[in-house]
Every structure is written in C-alpha cells, then in structure tokens.
C-alpha atoms as a PDB file:
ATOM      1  CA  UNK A   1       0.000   0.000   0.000  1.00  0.00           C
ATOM      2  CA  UNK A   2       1.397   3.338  -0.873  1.00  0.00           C
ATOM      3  CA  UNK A   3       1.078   5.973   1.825  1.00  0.00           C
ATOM      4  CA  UNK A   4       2.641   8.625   0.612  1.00  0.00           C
ATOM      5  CA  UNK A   5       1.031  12.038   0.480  1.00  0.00           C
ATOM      6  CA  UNK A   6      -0.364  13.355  -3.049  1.00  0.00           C
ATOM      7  CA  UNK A   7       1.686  16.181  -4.312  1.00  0.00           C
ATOM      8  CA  UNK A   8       0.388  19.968  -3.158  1.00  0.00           C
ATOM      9  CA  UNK A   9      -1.898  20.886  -6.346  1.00  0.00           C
ATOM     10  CA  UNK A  10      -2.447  24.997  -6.517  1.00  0.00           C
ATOM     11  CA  UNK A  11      -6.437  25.593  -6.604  1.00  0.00           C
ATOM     12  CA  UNK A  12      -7.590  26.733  -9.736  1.00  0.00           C
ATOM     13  CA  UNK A  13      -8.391  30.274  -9.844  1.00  0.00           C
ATOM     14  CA  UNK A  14     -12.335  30.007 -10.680  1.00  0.00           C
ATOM     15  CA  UNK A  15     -11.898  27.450  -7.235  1.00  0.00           C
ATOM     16  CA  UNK A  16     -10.670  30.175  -5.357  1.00  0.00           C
ATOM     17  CA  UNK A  17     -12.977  32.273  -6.827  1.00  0.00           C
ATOM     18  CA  UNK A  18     -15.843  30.279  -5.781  1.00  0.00           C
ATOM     19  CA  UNK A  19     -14.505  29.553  -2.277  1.00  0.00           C
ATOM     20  CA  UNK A  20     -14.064  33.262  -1.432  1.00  0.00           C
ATOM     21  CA  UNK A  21     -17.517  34.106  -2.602  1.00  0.00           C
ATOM     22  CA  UNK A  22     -18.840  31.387  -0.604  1.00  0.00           C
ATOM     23  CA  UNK A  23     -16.808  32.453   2.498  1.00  0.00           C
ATOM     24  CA  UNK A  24     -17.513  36.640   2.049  1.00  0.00           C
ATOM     25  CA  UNK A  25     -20.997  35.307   2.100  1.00  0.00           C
ATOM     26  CA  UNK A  26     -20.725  33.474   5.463  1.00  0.00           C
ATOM     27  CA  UNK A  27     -18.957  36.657   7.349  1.00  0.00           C
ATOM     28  CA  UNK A  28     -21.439  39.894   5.643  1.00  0.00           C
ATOM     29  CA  UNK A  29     -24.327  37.297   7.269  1.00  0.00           C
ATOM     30  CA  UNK A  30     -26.384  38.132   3.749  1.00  0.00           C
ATOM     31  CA  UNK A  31     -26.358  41.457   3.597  1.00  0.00           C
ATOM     32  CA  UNK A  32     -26.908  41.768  -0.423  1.00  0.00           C
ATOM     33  CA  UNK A  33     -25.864  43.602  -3.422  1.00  0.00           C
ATOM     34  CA  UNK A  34     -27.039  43.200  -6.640  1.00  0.00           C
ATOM     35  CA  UNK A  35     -23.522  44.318  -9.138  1.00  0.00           C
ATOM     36  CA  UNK A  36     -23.761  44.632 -12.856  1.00  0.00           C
ATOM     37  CA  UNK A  37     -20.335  45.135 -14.438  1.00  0.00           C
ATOM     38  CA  UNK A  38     -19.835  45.447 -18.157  1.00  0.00           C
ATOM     39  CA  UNK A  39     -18.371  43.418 -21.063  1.00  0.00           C
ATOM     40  CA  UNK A  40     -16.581  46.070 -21.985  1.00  0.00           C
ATOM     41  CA  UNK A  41     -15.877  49.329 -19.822  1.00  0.00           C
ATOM     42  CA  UNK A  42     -18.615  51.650 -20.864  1.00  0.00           C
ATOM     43  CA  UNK A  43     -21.428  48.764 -20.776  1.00  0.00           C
ATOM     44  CA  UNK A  44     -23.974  47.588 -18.152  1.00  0.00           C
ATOM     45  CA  UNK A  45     -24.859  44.324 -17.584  1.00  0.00           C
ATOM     46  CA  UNK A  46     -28.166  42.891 -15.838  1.00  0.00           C
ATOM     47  CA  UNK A  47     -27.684  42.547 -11.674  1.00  0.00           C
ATOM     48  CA  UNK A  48     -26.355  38.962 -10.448  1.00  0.00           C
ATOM     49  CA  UNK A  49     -27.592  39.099  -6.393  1.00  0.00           C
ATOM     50  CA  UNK A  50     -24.644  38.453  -4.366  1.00  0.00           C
ATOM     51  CA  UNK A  51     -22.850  38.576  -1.406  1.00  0.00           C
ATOM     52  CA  UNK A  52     -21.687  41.988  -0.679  1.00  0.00           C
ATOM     53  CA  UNK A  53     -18.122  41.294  -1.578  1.00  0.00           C
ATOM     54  CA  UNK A  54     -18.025  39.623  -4.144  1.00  0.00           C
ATOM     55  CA  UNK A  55     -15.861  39.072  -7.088  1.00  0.00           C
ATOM     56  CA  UNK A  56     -17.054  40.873 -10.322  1.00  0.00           C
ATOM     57  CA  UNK A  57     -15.312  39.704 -13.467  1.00  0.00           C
ATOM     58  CA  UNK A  58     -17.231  41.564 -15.867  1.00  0.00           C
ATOM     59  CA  UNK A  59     -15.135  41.015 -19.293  1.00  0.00           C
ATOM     60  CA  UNK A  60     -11.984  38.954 -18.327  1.00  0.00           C
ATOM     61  CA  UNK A  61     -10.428  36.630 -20.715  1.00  0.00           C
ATOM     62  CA  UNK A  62     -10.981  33.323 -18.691  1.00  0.00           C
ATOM     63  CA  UNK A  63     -12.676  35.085 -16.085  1.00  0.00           C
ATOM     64  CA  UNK A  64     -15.269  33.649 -13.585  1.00  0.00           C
ATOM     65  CA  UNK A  65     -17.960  35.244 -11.467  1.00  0.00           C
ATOM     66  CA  UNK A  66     -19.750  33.653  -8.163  1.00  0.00           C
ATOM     67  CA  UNK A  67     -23.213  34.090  -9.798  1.00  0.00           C
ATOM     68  CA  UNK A  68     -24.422  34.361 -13.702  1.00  0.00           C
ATOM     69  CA  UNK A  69     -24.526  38.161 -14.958  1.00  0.00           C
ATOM     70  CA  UNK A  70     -25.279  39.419 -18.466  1.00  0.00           C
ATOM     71  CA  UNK A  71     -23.347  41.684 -19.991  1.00  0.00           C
ATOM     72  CA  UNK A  72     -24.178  44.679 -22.343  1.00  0.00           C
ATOM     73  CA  UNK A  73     -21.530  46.836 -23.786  1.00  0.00           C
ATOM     74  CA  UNK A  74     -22.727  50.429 -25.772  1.00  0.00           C
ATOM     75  CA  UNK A  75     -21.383  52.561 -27.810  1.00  0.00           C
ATOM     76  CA  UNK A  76     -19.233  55.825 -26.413  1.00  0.00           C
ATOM     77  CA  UNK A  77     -17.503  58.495 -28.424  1.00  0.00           C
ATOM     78  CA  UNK A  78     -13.838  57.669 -29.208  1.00  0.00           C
ATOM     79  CA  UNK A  79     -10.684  59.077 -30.229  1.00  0.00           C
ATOM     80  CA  UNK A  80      -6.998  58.194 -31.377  1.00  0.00           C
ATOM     81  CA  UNK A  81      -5.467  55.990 -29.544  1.00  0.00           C
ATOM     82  CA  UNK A  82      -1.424  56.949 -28.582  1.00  0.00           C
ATOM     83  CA  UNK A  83       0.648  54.332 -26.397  1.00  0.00           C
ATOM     84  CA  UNK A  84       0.154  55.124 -22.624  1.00  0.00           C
ATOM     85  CA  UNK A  85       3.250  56.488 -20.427  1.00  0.00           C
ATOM     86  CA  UNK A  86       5.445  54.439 -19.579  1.00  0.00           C
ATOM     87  CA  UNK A  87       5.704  56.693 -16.259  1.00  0.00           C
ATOM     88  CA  UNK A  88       2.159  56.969 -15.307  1.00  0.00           C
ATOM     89  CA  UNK A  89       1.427  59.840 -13.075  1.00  0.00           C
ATOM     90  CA  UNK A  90       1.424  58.940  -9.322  1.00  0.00           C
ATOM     91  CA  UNK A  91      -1.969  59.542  -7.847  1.00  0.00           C
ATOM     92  CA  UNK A  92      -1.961  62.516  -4.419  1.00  0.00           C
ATOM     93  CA  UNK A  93      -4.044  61.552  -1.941  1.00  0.00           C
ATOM     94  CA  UNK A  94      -4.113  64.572   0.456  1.00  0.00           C
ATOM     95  CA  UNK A  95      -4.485  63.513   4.196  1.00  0.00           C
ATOM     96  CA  UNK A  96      -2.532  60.267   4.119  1.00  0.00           C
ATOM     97  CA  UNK A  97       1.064  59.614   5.031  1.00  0.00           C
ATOM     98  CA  UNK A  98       2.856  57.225   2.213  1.00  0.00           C
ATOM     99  CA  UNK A  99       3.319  54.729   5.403  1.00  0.00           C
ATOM    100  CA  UNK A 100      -0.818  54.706   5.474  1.00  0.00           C
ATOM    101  CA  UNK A 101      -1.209  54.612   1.568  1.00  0.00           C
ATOM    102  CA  UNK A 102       1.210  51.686   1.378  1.00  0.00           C
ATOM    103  CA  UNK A 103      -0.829  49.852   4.380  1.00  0.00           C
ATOM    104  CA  UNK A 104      -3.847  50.413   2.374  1.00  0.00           C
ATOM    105  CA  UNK A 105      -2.638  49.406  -0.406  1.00  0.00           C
ATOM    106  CA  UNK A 106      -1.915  46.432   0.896  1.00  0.00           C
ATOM    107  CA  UNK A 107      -4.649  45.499   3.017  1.00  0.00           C
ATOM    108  CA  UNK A 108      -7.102  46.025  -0.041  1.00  0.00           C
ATOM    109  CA  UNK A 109      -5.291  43.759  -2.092  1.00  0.00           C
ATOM    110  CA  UNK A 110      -4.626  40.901   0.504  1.00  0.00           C
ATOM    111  CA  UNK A 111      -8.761  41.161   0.787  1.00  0.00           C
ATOM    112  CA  UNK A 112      -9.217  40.591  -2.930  1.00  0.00           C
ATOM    113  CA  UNK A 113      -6.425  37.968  -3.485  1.00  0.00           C
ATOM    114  CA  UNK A 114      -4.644  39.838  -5.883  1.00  0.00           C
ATOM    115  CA  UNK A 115      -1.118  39.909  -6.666  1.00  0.00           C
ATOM    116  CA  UNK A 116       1.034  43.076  -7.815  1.00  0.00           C
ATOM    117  CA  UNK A 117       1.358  46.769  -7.128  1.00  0.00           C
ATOM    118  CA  UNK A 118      -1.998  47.916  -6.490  1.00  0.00           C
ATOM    119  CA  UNK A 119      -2.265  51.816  -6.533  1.00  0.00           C
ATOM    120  CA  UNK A 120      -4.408  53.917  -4.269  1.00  0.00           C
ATOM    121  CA  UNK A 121      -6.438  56.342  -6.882  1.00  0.00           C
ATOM    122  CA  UNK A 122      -8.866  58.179  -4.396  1.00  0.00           C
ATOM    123  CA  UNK A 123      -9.969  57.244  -0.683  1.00  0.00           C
ATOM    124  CA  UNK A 124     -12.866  59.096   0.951  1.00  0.00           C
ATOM    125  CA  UNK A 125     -15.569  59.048   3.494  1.00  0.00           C
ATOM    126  CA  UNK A 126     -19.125  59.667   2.760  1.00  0.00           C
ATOM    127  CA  UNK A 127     -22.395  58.205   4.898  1.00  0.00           C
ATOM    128  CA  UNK A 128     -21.890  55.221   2.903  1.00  0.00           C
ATOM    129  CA  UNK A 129     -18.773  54.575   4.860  1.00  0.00           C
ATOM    130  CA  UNK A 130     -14.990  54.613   3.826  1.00  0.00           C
ATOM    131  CA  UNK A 131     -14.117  53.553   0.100  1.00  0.00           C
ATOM    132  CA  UNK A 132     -10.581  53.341  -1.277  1.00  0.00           C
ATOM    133  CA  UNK A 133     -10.548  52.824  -5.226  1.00  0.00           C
ATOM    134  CA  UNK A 134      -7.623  51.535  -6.407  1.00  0.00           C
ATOM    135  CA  UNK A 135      -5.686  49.485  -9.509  1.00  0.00           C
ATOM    136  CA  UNK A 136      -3.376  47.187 -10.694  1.00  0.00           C
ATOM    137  CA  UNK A 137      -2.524  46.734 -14.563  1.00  0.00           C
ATOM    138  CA  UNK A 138      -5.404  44.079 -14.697  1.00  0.00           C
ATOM    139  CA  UNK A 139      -7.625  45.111 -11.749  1.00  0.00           C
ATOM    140  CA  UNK A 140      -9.879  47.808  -9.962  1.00  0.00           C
ATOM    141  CA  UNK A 141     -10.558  46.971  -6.340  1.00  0.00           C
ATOM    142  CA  UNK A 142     -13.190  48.832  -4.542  1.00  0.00           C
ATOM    143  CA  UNK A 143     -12.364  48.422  -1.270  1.00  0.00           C
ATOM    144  CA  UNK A 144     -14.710  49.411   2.068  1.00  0.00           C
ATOM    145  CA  UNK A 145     -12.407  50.540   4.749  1.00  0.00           C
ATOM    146  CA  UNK A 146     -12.543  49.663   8.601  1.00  0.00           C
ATOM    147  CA  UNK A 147     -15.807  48.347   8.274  1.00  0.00           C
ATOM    148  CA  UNK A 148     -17.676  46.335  10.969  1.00  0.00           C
ATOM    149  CA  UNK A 149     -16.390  42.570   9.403  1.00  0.00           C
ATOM    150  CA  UNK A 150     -13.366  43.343   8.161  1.00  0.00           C
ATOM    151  CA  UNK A 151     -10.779  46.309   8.086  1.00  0.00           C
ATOM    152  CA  UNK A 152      -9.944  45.935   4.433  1.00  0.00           C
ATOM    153  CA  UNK A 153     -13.080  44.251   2.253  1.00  0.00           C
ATOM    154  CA  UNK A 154     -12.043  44.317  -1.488  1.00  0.00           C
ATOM    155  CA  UNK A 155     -14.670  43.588  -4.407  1.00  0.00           C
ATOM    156  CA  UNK A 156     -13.058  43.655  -7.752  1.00  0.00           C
ATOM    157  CA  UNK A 157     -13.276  43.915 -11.040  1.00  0.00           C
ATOM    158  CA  UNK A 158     -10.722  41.687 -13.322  1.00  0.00           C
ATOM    159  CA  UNK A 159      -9.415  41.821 -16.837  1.00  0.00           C
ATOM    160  CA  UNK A 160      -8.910  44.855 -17.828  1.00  0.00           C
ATOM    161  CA  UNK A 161      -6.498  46.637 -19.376  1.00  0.00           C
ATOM    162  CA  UNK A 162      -6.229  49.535 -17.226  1.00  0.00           C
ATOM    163  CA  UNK A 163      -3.853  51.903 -19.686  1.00  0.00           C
ATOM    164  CA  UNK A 164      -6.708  51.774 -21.769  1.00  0.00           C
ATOM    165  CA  UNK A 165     -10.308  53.213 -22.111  1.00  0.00           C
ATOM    166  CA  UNK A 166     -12.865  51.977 -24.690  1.00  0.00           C
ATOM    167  CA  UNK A 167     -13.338  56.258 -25.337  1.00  0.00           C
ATOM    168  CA  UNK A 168     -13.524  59.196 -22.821  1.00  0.00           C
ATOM    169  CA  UNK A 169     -15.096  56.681 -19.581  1.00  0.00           C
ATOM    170  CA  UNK A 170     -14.781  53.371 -18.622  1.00  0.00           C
ATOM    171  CA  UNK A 171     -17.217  52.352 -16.247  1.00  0.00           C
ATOM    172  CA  UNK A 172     -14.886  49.588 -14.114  1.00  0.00           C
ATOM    173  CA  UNK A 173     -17.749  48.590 -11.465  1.00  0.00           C
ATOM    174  CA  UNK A 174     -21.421  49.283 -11.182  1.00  0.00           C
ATOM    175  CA  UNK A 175     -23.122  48.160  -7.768  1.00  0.00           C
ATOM    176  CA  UNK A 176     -26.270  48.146  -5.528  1.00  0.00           C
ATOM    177  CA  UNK A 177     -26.096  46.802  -1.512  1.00  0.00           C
ATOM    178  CA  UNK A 178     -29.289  46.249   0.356  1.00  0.00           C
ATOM    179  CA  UNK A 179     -29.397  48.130   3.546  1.00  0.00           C
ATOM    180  CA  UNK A 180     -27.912  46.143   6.884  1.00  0.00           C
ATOM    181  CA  UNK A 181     -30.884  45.907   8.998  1.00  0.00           C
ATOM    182  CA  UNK A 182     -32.175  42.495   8.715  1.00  0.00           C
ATOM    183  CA  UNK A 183     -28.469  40.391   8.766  1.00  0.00           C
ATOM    184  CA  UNK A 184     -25.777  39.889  11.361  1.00  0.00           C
ATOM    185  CA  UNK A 185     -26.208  42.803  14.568  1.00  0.00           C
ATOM    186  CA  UNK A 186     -23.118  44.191  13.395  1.00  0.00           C
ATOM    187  CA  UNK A 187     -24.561  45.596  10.264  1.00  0.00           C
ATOM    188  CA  UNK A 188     -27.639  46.702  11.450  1.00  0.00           C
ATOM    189  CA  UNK A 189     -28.232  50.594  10.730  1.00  0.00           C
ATOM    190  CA  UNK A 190     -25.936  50.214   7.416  1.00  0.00           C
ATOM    191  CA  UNK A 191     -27.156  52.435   4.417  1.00  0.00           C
ATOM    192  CA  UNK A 192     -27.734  50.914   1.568  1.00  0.00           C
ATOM    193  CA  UNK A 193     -26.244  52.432  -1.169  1.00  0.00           C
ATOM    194  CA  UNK A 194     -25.663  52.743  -5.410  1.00  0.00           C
ATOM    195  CA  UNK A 195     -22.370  53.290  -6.843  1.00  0.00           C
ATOM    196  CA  UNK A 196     -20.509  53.159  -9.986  1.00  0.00           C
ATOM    197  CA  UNK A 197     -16.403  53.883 -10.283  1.00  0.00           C
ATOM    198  CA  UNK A 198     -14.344  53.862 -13.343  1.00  0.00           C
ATOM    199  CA  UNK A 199     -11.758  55.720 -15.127  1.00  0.00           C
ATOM    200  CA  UNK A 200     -11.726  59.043 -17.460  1.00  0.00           C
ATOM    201  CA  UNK A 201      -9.716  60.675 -19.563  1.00  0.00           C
ATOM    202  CA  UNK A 202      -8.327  64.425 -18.775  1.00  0.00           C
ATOM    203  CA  UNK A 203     -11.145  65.849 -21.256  1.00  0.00           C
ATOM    204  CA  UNK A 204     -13.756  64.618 -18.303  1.00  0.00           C
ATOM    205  CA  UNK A 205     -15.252  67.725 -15.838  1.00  0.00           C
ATOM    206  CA  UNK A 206     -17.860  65.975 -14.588  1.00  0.00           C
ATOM    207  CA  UNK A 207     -19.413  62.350 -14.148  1.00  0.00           C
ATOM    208  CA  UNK A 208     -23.332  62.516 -14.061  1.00  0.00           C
ATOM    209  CA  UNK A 209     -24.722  59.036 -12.101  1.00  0.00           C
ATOM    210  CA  UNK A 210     -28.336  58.626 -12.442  1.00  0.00           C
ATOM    211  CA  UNK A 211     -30.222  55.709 -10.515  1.00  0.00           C
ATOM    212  CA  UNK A 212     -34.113  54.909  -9.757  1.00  0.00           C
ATOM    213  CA  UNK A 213     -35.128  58.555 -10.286  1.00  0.00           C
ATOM    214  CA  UNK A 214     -31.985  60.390  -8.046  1.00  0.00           C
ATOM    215  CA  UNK A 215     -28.810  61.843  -9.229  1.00  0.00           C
ATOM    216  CA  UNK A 216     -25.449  62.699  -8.293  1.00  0.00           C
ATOM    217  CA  UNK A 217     -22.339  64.530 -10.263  1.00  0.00           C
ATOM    218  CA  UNK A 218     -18.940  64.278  -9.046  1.00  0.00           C
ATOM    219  CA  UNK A 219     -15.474  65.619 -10.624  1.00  0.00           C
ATOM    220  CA  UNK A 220     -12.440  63.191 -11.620  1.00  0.00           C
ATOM    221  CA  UNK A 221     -10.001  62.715  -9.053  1.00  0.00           C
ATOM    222  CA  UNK A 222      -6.824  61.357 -10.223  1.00  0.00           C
ATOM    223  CA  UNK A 223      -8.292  60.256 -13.639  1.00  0.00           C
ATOM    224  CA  UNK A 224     -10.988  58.160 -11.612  1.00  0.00           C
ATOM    225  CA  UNK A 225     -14.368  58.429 -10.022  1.00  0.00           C
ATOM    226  CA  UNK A 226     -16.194  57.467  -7.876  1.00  0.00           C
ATOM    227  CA  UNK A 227     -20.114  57.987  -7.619  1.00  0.00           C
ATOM    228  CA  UNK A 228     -22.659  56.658  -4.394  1.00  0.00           C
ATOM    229  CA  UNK A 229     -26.252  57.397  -3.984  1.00  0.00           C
ATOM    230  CA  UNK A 230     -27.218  56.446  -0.110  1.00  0.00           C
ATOM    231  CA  UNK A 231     -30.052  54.627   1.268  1.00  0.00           C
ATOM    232  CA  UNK A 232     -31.726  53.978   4.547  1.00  0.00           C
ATOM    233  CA  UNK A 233     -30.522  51.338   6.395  1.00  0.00           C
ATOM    234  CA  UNK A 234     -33.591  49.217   5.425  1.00  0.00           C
ATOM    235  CA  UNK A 235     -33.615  49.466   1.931  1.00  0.00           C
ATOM    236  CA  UNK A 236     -33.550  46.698   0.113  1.00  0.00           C
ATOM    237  CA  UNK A 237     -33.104  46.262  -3.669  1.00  0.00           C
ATOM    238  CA  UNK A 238     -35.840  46.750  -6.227  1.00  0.00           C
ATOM    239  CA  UNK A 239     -36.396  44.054  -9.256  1.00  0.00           C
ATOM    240  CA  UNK A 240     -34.573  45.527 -12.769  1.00  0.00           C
ATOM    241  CA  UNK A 241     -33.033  48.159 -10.023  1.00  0.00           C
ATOM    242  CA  UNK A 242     -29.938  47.022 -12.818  1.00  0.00           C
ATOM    243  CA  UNK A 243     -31.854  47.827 -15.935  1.00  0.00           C
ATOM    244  CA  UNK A 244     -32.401  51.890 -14.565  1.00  0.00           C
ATOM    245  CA  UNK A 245     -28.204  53.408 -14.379  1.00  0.00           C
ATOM    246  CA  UNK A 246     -26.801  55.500 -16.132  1.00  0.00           C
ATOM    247  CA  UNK A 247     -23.816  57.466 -16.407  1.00  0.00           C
ATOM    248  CA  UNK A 248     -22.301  60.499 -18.380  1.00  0.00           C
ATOM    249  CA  UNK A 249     -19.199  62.246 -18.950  1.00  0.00           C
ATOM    250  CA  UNK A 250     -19.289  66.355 -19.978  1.00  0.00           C
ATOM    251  CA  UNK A 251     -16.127  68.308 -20.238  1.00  0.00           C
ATOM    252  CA  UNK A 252     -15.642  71.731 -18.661  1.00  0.00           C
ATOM    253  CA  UNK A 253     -17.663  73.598 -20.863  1.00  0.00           C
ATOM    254  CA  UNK A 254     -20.993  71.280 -21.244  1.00  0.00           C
ATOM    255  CA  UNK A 255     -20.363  69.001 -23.652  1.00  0.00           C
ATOM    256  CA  UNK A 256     -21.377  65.519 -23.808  1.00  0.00           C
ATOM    257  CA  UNK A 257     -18.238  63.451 -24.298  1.00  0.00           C
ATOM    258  CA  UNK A 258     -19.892  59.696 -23.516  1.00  0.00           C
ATOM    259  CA  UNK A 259     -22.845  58.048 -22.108  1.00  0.00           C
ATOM    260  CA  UNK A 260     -22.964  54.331 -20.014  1.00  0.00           C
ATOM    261  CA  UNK A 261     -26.745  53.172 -20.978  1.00  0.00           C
ATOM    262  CA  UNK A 262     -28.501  49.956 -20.654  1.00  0.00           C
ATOM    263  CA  UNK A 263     -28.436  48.667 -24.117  1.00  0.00           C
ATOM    264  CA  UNK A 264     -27.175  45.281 -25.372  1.00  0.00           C
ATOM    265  CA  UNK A 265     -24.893  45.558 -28.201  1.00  0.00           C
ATOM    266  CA  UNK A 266     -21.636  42.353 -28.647  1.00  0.00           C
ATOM    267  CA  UNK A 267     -20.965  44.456 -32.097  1.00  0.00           C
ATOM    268  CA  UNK A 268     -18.449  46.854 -30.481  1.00  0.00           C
ATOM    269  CA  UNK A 269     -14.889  46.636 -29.784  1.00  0.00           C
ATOM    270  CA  UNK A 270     -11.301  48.845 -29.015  1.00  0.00           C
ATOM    271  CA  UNK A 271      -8.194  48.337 -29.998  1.00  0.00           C
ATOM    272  CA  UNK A 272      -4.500  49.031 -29.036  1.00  0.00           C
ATOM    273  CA  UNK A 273      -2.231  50.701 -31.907  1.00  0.00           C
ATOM    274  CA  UNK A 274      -0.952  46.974 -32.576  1.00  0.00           C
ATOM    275  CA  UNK A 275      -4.530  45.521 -33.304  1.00  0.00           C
ATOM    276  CA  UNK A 276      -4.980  44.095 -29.927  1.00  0.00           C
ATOM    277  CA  UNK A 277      -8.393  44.603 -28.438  1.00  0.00           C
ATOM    278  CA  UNK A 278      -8.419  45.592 -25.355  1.00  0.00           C
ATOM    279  CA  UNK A 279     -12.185  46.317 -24.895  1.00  0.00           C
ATOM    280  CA  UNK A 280     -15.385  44.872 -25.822  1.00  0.00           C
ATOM    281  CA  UNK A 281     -15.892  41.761 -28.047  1.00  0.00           C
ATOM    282  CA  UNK A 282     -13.195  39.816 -27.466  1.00  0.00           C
ATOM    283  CA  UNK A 283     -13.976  37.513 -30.524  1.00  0.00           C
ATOM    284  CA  UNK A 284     -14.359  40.221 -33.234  1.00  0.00           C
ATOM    285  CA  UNK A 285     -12.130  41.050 -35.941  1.00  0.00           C
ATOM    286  CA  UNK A 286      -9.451  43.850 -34.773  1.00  0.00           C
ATOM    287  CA  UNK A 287      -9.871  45.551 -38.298  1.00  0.00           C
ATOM    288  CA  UNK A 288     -13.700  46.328 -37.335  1.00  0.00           C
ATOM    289  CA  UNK A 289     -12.842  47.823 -33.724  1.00  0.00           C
ATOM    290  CA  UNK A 290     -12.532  51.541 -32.750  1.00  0.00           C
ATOM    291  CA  UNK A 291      -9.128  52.864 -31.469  1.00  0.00           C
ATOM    292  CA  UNK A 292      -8.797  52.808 -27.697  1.00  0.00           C
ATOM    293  CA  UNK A 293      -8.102  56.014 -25.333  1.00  0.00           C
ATOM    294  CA  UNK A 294      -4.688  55.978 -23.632  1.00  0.00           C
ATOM    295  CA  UNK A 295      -5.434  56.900 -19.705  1.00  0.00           C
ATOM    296  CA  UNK A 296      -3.115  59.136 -18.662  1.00  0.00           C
END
C-alpha cells in the first residue's frame, strides 16, 4: 500500500474564486448587493444578487464570477489611440502619510487575493462609509475601509487593461447593496447604497450618475471616479433596479463626451495601436474595432 502524500496541487483560480464568494458570504451574514459590471468598460450588464463582496469579473479573458450576470456593452464616443506612459502619473491623496497609503494598499489587495502593485487612486468618506478605489494593470478593487467585518473588504473587477479606455469613460464597477438591517447585529443601521467607479480621460469635468429617479455629479479625481447614492438602512433592492443606471461624462464647458446606458450591443470593440483589443468583443475582428483612449 502506498502511503505517501499526493503532491500539493495549486487551486484553480475560478476554485478560489468560488470559495471566497462562498466564504464573504458566510462573514457579511447576507447582507446583499445586486452588481452589474460590463463586457466592456462603458457597458452595463443585468444585476447577479450576491454577497456583498463579491468578485465581479465583468469582461476577463478566462474570467469567472460567483453568480451568472449578463453583460451589455454600448457605444461611447472615441478618439486616437497613442501608447500610454510608460511613467504613469502617481496619484496625491491629500491627508494620508505614504506609510498609510502603502498599508492600504496592501490590506485592499490581501482582501481581494490579488497579486502586484496595487495603486491607491482616491480614498474618501461619505455616509456610505470609507471607500478606497484603487488598480493594478489588470484590476480595480473597490475596497470598504474599517468596516464592521473586516478592516480591508475588497470587491473587484478583473481583466482589464487599465492603460486603456474603450473612449472618454470606462465604467470599471457598477453596484447596488441592500441596507444592513435584517443580517448579522453588526450591520444593522448600514445604508444601503448605489455606486458606480471607473476611469476618465483628462477631457472629463464631470461624471453625471443617475439611478431609480436620483442623481449625483462628481469631478475626476486622479483620472478616476467614484459615484454613491445612499439609502436607509432598510432598503432593500428593487427588481430591474440594474436595468435603470446610467452614467455620463461632460467636459468643462458642457459638452457631452460619452454616455454608459442599458443597451445590449456584442458588435463593439477597441483596440491598441498593434490591433490588440483591449475592450469589448473579445472575438471580433481587430480591423472592425474603434481605437482605444490611452489613460493618462
């Protein structure tokens, strides 16, 4: 009889995946949020209800999500694409010591699993609670800060090309949470809340968030933004609360530079200068697809 031990075996990354969900699920006792995340940056997709935190995958090559979402790219305005900087610009964050940015950092993407340099791009404090956005060349975490579970609790979004927007915005995470009251004591009195974050380009003013009949408008920090609508702490969310976001992008002087809307379309793509699509349709012919944005 052989008793030697079977060799250690990594766990897939859709097991991992599937194990966190299952675990994030366990520790927020319930507390729900329906997230939509697009196939493409500037697209919705219908809600998948899941835990709180966790994972959204929206367009990742050999990506996998905890539950079954749609996904719905549109069109948005685009212009010529120019290789990003090889230096990008280091995000200020006013208020934090680099010691406390670096601990952040960290802590937000220990919670999400992932590995590399991720890059604090805003952190604030609203009734919501505390959010830090931040990214890694493949990854946007959106990460709740000293909350009552968990000091750093990470959802992401995976995939992406981040030196690259499919036009002027690139929606990176759309999201709805139930109010606490009605799960574990330690959320009870929680708002429920909206959100969307994402990326812009330096031509962006003003992001425009529109959900269920409320808005909000809030100004690009660091190329990013981030956008929350609040609710009471007994909220919960509506059916096709997915289908009703939307989000726009207006420069300094008014104009219209792109729109996020709820319409299906697999017909659109982006592209690198070297043919490589980097947004949308990943199974489209390069030669068809617009040229992608540089983020700078």
């Amino acid at each position: 009889m052989n008793h030697a031990l079977p060799p250690n075996r990594d766990v897939p990354p859709q097991r991992r995946a599937r194990i966190r969900a299952r675990l994030e699920q366990e520790v927020t006792g319930g507390r729900r949020a329906a997230r939509f995340a697009p196939l493409l940056t500037a697209g919705v997709a219908a809600a998948a209800v899941v835990a709180l935190v966790a994972v959204v995958v929206p367009w990742q090559q050999g990506g996998v999500e905890p539950a079954a979402a749609s996904d719905t790219p549109v069109e948005l305005s685009t212009t010529s694409a120019s290789a990003p900087s090889s230096t990008p610009r280091q995000p200020v964050i006013p208020g934090l010591s680099p010691e406390r940015i670096a601990e952040i950092a960290k802590g937000c993407a220990d919670s999400a699993g992932v590995e590399g340099e991720a890059v604090l791009h805003q952190y604030l404090t609203d009734e919501v609670g505390t959010l830090a956005l931040l990214y890694t060349g493949h990854h946007m975490l959106s990460c709740t800060v000293d909350g009552p579970a968990m000091p750093y609790n990470s959802a992401m979004t995976g995939g992406l090309e981040v030196g690259w927007l499919p036009g002027e915005l690139a929606v990176d995470q759309a999201a709805s949470a139930s109010g606490g009251d009605g799960g574990k004591p330690e959320y009870a009195g929680l708002p429920g809340y909206d959100m969307a974050v994402g990326r812009v380009t330096s031509r962006v003013a003003k992001v425009v968030y529109r959900q269920g009949g409320r808005s909000t408008e809030v100004r690009p920090v660091n190329g990013t933004f981030v956008a929350r609508l609040a609710h009471p702490s007994g909220w919960q969310i509506p059916d096709g609360w997915d289908r009703q976001a939307v989000l726009q992008a207006y420069d300094a002087q008014g104009t219209l530079l792109a729109d996020w809307l709820n319409e299906w379309d697999r017909t659109k793509c982006w592209v690198r200068p070297d043919g490589v699509i980097v947004a949308g349709a990943r199974d489209l012919d390069p030669a068809t697809c617009a040229p992608a944005v540089a983020w700078r």
